[in-house]
C-alpha atoms as a PDB file:
ATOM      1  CA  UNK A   1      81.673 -52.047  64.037  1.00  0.00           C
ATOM      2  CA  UNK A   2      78.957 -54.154  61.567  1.00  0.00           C
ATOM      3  CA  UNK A   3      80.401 -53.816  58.330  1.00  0.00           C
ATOM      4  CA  UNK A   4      77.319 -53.479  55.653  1.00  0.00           C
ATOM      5  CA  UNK A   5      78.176 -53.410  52.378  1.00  0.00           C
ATOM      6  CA  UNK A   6      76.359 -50.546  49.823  1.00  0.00           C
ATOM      7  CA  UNK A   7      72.943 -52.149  49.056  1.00  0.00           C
ATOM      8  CA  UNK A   8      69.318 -51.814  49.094  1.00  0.00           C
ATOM      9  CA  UNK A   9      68.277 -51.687  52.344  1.00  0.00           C
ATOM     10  CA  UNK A  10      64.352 -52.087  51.354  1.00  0.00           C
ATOM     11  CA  UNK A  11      62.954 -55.464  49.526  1.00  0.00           C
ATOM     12  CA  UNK A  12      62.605 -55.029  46.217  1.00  0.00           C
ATOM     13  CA  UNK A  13      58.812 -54.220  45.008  1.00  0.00           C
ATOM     14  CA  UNK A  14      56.360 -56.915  45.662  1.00  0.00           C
ATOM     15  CA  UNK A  15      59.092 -58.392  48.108  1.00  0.00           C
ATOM     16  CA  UNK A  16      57.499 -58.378  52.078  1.00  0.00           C
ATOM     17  CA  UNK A  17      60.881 -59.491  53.114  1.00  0.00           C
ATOM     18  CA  UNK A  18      64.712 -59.359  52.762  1.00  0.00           C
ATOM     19  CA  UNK A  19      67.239 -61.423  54.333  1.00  0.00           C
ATOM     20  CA  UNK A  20      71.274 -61.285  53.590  1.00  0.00           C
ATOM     21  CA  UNK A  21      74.005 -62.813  55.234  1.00  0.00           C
ATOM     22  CA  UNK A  22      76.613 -59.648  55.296  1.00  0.00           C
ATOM     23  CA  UNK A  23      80.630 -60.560  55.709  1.00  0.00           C
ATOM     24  CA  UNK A  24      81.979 -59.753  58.905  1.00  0.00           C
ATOM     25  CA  UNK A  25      85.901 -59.562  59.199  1.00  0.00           C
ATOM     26  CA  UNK A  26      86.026 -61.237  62.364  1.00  0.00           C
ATOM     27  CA  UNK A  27      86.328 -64.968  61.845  1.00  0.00           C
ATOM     28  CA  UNK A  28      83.503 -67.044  63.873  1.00  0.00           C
ATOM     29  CA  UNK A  29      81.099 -64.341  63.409  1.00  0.00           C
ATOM     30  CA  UNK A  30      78.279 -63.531  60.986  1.00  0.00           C
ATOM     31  CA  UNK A  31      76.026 -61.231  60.242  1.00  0.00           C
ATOM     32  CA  UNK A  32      72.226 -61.795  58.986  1.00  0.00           C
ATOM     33  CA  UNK A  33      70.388 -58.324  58.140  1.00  0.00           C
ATOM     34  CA  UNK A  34      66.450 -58.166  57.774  1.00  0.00           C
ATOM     35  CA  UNK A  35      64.643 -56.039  56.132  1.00  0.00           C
ATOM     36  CA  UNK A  36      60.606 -55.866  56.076  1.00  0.00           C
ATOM     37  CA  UNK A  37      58.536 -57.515  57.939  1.00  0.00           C
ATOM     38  CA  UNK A  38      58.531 -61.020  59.637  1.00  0.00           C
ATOM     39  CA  UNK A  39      55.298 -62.704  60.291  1.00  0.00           C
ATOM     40  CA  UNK A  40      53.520 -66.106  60.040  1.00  0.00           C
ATOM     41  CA  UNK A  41      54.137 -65.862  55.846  1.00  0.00           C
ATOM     42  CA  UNK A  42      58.020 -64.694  55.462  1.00  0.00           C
ATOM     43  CA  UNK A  43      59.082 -65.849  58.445  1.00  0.00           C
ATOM     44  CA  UNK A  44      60.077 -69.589  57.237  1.00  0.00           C
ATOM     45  CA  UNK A  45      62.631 -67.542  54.518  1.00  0.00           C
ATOM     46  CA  UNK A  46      64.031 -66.562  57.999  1.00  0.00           C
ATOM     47  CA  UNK A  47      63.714 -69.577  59.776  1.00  0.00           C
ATOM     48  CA  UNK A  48      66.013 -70.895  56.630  1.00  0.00           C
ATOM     49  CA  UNK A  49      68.803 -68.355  56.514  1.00  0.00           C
ATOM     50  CA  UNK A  50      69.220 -68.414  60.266  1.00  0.00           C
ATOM     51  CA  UNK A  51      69.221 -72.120  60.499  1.00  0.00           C
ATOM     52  CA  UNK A  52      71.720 -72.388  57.791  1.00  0.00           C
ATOM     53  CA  UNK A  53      73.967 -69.697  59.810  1.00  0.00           C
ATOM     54  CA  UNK A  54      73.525 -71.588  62.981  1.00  0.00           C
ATOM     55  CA  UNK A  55      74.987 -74.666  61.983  1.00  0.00           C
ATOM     56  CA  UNK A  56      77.883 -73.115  59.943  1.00  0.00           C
ATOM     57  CA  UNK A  57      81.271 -74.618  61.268  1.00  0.00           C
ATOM     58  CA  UNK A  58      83.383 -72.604  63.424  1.00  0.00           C
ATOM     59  CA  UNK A  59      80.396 -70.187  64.498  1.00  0.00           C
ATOM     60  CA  UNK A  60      80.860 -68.377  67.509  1.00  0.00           C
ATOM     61  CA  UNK A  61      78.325 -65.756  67.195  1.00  0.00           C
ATOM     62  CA  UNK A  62      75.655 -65.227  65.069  1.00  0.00           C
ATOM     63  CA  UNK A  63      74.182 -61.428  64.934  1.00  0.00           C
ATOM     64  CA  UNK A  64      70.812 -60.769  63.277  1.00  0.00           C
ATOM     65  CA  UNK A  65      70.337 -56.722  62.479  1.00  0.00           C
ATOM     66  CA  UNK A  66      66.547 -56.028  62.418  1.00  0.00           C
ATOM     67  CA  UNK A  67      66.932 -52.439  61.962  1.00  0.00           C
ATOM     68  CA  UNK A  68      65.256 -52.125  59.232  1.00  0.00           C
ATOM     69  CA  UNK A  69      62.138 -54.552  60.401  1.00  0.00           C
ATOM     70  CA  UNK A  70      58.506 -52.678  60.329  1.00  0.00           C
ATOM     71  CA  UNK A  71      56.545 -55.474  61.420  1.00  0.00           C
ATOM     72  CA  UNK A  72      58.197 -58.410  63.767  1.00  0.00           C
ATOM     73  CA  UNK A  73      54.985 -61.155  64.703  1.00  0.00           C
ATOM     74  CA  UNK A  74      54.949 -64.056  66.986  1.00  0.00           C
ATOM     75  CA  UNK A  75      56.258 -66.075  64.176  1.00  0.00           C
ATOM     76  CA  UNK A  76      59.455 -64.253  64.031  1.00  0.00           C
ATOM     77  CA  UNK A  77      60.274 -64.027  67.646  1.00  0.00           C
ATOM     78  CA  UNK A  78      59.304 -68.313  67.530  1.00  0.00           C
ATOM     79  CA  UNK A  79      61.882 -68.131  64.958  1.00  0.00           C
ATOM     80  CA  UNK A  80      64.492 -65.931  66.641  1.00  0.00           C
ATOM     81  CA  UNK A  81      63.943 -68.290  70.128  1.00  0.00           C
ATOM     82  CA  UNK A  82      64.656 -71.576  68.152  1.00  0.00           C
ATOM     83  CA  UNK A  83      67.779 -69.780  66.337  1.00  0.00           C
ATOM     84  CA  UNK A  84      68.882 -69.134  69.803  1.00  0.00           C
ATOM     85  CA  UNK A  85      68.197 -72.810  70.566  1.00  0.00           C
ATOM     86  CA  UNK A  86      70.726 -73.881  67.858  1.00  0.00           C
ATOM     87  CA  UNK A  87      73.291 -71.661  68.855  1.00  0.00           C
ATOM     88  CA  UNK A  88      73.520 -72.661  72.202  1.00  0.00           C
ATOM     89  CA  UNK A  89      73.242 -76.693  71.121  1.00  0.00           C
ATOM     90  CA  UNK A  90      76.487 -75.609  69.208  1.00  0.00           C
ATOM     91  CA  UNK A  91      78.507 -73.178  71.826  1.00  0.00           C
ATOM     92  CA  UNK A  92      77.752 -70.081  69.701  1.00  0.00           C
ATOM     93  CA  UNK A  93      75.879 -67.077  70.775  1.00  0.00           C
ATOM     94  CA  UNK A  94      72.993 -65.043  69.097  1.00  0.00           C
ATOM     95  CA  UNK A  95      72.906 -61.387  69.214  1.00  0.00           C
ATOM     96  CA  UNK A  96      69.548 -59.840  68.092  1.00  0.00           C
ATOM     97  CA  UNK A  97      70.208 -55.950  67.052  1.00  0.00           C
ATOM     98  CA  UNK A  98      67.087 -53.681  67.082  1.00  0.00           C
ATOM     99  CA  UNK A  99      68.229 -50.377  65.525  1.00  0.00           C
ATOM    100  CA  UNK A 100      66.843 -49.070  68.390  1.00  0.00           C
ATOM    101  CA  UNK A 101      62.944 -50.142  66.493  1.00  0.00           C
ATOM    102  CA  UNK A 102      60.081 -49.908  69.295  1.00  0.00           C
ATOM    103  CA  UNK A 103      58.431 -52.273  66.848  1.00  0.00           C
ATOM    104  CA  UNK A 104      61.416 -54.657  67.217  1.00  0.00           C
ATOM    105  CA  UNK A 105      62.047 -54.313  71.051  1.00  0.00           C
ATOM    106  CA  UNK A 106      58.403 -54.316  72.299  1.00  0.00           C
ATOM    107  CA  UNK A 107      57.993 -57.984  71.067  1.00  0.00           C
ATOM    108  CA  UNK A 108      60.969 -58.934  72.020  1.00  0.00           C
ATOM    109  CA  UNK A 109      60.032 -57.682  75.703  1.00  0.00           C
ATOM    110  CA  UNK A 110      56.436 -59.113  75.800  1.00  0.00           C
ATOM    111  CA  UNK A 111      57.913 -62.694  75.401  1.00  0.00           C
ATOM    112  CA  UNK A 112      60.588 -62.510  77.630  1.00  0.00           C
ATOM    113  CA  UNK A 113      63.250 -63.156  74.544  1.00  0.00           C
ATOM    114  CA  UNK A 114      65.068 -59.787  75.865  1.00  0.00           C
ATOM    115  CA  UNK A 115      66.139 -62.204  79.112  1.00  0.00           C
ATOM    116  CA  UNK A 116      67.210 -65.195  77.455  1.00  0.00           C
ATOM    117  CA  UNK A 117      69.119 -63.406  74.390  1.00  0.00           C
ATOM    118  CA  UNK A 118      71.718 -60.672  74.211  1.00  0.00           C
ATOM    119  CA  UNK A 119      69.458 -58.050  72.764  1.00  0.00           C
ATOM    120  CA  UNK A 120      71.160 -54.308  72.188  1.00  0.00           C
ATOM    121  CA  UNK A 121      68.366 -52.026  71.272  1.00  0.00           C
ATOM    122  CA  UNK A 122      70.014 -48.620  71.210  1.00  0.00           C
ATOM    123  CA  UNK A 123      72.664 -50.715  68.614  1.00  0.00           C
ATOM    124  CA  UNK A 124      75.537 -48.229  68.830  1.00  0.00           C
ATOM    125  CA  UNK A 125      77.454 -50.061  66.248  1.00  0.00           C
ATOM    126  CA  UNK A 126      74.674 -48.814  63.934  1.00  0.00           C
ATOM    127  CA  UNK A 127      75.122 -45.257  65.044  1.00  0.00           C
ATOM    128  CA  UNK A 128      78.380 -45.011  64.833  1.00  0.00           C
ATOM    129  CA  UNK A 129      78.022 -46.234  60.440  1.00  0.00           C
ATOM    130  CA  UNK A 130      75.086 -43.399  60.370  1.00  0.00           C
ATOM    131  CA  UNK A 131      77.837 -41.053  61.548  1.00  0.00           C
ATOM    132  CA  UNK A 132      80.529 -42.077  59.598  1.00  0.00           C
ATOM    133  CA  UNK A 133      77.989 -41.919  56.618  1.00  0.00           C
ATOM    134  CA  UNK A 134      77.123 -38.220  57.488  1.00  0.00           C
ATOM    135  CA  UNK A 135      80.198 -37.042  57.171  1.00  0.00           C
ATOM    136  CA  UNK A 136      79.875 -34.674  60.551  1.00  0.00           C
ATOM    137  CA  UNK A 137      79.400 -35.472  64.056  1.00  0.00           C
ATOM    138  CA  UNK A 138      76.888 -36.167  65.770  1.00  0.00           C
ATOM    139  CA  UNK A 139      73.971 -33.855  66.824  1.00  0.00           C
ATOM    140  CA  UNK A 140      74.652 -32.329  70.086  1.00  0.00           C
ATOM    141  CA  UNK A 141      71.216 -30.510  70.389  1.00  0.00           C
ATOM    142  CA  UNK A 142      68.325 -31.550  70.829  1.00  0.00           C
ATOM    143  CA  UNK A 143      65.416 -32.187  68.012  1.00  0.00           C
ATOM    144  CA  UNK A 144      62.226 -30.214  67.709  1.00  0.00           C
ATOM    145  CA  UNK A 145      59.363 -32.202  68.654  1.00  0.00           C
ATOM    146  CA  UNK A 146      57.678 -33.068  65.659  1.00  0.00           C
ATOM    147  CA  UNK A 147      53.759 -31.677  65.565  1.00  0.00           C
ATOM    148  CA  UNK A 148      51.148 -33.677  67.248  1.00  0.00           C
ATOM    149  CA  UNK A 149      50.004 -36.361  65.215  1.00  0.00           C
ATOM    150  CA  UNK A 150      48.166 -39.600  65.594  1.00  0.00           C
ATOM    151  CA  UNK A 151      50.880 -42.671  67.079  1.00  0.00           C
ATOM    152  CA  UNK A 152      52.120 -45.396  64.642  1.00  0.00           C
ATOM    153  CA  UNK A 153      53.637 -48.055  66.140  1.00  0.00           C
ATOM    154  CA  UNK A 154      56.426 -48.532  63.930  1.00  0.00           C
ATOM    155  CA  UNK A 155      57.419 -46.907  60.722  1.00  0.00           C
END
């Protein structure tokens, strides 16, 4: 299960971008959550935090949670592919976690990232915290759809 601690899980005001390394109890393994969006200007604070993850010693995997991303550019999938890169050069493994975020996923896709990395975009790990959060199982019927309304692509 991904073990997030209680904290904000928006940047702060005026913030674009929010990256934390979160403790894992599994030794080898560690977790980087994002929050906000990743393109050409925040994605070096990324670049950063992963590469400093990636060549921790005694890393086996290395698991970046965008769940929370709105926007993820060409800049951070560049940046995802070269964390990837280091992992590999160093016999760990990168797991990219979507939430289940079209606006994740759908970049991820369009490069062909999804093929080289072990992506998990309906992230039951996630589900299974929202659940345990909730207090109550989960919903066994299905939702209403919601009016018609113009499509966002994320949000």
């Amino acid at each position: 299960m991904l073990h997030t601690p209680n904290h904000r899980s928006v940047p702060a005001p005026g913030q674009l971008l929010s990256v934390t390394t979160l403790p894992d109890p599994r030794p080898g393994r560690v977790v980087v959550e994002v929050v906000g969006e990743v393109d050409s200007y925040t994605a070096p604070v990324l670049e950063i935090c992963l590469q400093s993850q990636a060549t921790r010693a005694g890393l086996h995997e290395l698991v970046v949670f965008l769940g929370q991303v709105r926007f993820l550019g060409a800049a951070g999938v560049e940046v995802l592919a070269r964390a990837d890169e280091r992992c590999r050069m160093r016999g760990a493994r990168l797991v990219i976690r979507t939430g289940g975020r079209r606006c994740v996923l759908r970049p991820l896709e369009l490069t062909g990232l999804t093929a080289v990395v072990a992506v998990d975009p309906a992230d039951g790990e996630r589900t299974q915290l929202r659940r345990s959060r909730a207090g109550g199982p989960p919903r066994t019927s299905p939702r209403r759809p919601p009016a018609r309304r113009p499509r966002r692509v994320c949000g």
